[in-house]
N, C-alpha and C. Protein backbone atom coordinates (compact mmCIF):
# COMPACT_ATOMS: atom_id res chain seq x y z
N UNK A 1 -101.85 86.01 53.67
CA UNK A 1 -101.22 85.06 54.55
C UNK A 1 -101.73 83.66 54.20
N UNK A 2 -100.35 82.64 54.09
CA UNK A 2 -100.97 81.38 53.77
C UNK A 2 -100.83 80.45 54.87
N UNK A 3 -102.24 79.55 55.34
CA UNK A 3 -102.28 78.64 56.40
C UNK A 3 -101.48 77.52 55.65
N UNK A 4 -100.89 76.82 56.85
CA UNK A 4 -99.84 75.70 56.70
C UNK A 4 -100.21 74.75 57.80
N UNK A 5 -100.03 73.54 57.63
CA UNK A 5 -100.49 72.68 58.43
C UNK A 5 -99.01 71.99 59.15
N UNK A 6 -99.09 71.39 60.41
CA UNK A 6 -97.80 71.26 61.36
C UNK A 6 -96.68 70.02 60.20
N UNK A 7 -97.09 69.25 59.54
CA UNK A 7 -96.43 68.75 59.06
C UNK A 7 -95.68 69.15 58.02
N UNK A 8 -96.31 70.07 56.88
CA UNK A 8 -95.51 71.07 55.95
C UNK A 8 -95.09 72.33 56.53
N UNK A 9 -95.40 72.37 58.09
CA UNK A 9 -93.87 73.26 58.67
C UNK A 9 -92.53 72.35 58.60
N UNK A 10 -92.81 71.18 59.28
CA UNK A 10 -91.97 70.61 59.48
C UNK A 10 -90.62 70.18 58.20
N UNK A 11 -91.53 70.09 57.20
CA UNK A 11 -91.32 70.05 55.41
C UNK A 11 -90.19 71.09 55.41
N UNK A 12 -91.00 72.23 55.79
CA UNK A 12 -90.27 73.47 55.57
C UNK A 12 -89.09 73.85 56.13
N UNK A 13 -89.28 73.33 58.03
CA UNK A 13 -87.86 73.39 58.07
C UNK A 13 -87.05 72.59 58.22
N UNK A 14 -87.03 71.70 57.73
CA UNK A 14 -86.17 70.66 57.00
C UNK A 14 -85.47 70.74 55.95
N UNK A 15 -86.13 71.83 55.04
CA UNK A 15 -85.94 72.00 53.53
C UNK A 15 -84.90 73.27 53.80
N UNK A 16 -85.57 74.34 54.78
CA UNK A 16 -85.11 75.44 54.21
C UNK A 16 -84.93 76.19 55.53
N UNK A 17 -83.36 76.50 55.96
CA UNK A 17 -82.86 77.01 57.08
C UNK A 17 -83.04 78.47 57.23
N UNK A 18 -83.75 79.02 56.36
CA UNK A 18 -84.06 80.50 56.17
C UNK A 18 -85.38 81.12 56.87
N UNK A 19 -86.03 80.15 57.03
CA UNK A 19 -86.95 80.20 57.53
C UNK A 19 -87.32 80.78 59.07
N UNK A 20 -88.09 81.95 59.15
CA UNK A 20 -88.13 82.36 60.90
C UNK A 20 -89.61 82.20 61.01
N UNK A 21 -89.83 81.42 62.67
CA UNK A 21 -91.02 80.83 63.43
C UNK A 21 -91.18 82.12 64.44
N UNK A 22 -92.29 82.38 64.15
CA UNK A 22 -92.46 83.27 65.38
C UNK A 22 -93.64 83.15 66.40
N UNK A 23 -93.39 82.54 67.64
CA UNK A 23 -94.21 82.21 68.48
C UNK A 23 -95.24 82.95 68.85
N UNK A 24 -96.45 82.83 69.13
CA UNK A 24 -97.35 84.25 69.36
C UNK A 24 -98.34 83.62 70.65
N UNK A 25 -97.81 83.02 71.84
CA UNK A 25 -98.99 82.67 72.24
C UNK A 25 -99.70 83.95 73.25
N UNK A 26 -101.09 83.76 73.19
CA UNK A 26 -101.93 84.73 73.89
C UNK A 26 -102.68 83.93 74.28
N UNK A 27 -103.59 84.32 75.77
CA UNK A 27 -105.28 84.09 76.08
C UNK A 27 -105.80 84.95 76.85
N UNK A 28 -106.93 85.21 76.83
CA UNK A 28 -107.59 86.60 77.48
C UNK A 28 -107.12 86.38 79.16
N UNK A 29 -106.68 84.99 79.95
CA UNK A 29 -106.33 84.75 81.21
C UNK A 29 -105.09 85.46 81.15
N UNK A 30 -104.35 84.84 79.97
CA UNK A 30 -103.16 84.82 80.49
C UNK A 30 -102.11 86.15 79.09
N UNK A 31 -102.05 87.08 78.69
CA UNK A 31 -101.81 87.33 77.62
C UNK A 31 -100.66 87.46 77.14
N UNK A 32 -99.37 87.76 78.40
CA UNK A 32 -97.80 86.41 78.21
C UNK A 32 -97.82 85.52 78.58
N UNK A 33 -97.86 85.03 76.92
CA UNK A 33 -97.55 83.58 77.00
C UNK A 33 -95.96 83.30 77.20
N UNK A 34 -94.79 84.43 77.59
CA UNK A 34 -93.42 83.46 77.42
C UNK A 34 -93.33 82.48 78.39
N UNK A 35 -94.14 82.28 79.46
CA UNK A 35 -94.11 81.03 80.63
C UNK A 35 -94.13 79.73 79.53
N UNK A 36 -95.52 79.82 78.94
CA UNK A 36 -95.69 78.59 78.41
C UNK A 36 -94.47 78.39 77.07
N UNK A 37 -94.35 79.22 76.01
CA UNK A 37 -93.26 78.85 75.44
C UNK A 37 -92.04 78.52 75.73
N UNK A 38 -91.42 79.34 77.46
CA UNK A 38 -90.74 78.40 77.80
C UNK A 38 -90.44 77.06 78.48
N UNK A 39 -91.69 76.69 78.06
CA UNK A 39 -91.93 75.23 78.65
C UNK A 39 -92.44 74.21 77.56
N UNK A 40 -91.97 74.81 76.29
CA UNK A 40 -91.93 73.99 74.92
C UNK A 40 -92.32 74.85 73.91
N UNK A 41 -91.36 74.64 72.81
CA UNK A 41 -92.29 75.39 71.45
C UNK A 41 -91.44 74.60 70.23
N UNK A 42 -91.72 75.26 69.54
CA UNK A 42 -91.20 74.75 68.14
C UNK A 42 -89.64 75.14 68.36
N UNK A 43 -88.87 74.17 67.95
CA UNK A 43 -87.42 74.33 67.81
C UNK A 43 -86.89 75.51 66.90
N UNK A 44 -86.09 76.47 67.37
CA UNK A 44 -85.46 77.65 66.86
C UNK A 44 -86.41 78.73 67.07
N UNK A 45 -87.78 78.38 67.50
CA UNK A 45 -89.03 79.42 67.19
C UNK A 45 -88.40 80.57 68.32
N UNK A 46 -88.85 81.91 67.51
CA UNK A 46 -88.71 82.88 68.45
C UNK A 46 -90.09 83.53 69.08
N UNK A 47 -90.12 83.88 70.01
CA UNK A 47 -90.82 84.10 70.92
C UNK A 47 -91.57 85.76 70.35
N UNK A 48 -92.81 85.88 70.33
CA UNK A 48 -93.27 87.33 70.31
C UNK A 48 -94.38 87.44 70.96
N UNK A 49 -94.33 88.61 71.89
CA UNK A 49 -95.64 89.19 72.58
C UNK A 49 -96.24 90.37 71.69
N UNK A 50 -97.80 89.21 71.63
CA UNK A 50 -98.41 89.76 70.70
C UNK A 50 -98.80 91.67 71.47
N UNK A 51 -99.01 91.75 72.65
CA UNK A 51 -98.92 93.26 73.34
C UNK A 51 -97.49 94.25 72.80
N UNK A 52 -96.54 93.69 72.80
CA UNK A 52 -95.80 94.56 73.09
C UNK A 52 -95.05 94.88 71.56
N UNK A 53 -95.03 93.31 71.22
CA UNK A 53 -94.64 93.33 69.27
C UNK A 53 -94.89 93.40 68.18
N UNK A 54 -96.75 93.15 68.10
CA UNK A 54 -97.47 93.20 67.09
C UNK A 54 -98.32 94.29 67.25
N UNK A 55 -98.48 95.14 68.33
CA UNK A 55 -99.53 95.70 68.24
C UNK A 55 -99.19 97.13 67.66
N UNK A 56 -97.72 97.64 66.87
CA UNK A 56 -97.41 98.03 66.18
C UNK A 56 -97.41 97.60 64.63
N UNK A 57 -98.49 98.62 64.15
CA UNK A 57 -98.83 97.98 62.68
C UNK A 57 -98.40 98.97 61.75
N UNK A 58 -96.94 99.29 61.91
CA UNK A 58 -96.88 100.23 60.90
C UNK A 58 -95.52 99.46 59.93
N UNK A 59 -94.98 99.93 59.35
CA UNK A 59 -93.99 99.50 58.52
C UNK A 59 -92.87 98.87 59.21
N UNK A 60 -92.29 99.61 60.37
CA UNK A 60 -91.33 99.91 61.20
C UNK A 60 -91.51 98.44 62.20
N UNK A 61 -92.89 98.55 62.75
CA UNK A 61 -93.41 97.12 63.31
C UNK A 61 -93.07 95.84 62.66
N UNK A 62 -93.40 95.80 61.47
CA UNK A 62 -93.10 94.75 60.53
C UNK A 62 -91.40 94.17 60.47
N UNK A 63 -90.92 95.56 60.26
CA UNK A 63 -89.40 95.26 60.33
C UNK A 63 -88.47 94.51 60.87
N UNK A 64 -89.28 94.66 62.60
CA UNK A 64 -88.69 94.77 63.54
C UNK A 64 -89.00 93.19 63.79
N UNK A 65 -89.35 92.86 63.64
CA UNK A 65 -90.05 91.17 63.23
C UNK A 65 -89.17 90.54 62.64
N UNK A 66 -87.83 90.58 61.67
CA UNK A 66 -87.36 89.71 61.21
C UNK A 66 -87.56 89.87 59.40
N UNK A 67 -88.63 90.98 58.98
CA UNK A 67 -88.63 91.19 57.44
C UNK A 67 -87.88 91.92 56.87
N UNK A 68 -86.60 92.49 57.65
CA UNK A 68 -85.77 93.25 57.07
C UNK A 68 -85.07 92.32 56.00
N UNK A 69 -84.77 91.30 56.42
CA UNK A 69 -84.03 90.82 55.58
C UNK A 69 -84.43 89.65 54.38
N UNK A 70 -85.64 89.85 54.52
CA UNK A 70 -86.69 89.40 52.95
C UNK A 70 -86.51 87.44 53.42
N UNK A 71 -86.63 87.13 54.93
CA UNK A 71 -86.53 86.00 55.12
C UNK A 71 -87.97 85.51 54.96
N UNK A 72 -88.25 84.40 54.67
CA UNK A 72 -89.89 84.01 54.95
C UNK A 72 -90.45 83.80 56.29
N UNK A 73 -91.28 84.38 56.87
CA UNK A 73 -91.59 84.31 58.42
C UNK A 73 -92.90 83.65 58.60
N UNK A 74 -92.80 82.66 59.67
CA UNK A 74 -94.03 82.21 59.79
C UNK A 74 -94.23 82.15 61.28
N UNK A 75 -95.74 82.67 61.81
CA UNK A 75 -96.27 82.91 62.79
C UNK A 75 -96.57 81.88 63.36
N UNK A 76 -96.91 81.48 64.49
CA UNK A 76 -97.42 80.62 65.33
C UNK A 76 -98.34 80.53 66.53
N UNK A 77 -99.66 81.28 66.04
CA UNK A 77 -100.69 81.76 67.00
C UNK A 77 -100.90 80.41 67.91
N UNK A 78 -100.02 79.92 68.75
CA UNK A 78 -100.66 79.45 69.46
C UNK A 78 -101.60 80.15 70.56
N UNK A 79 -102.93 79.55 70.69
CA UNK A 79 -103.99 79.93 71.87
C UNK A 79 -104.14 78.89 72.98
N UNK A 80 -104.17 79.27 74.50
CA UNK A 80 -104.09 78.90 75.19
C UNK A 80 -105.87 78.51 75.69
């Protein structure tokens, strides 16, 4: 996995509409975050609960994420 800094996201999706954001916020208070993403996130970003969407680590998990279709995906751990 390669770290990217907020401005060469921005690079990125500017450049390249292929691109999927996937929101991840968590905190041990609070561990859905969709309150706070829906109260701002990255434009087009889709929303994932890290409980219910990542904590499947098998192939099938991955899939189900948006890699079926060999798009480039980038995460967005925001922490609260």
């Amino acid at each position: 996995m390669t770290r990217i800094s907020a401005p060469e996201l921005g690079e990125l999706l500017d450049s390249d509409a292929s691109i999927v954001v996937l929101d991840v916020r968590w905190s041990l208070a609070a561990p859905d975050g969709r309150a706070a993403y829906e109260a701002g996130h990255i434009p087009d970003a889709v929303y994932v609960d890290l409980e219910a969407d990542l904590s499947d680590h098998t192939i099938t998990g991955c899939r189900m994420l948006g890699n079926r279709s060999q798009r480039p995906t980038i995460f967005n751990p925001v922490s609260l």
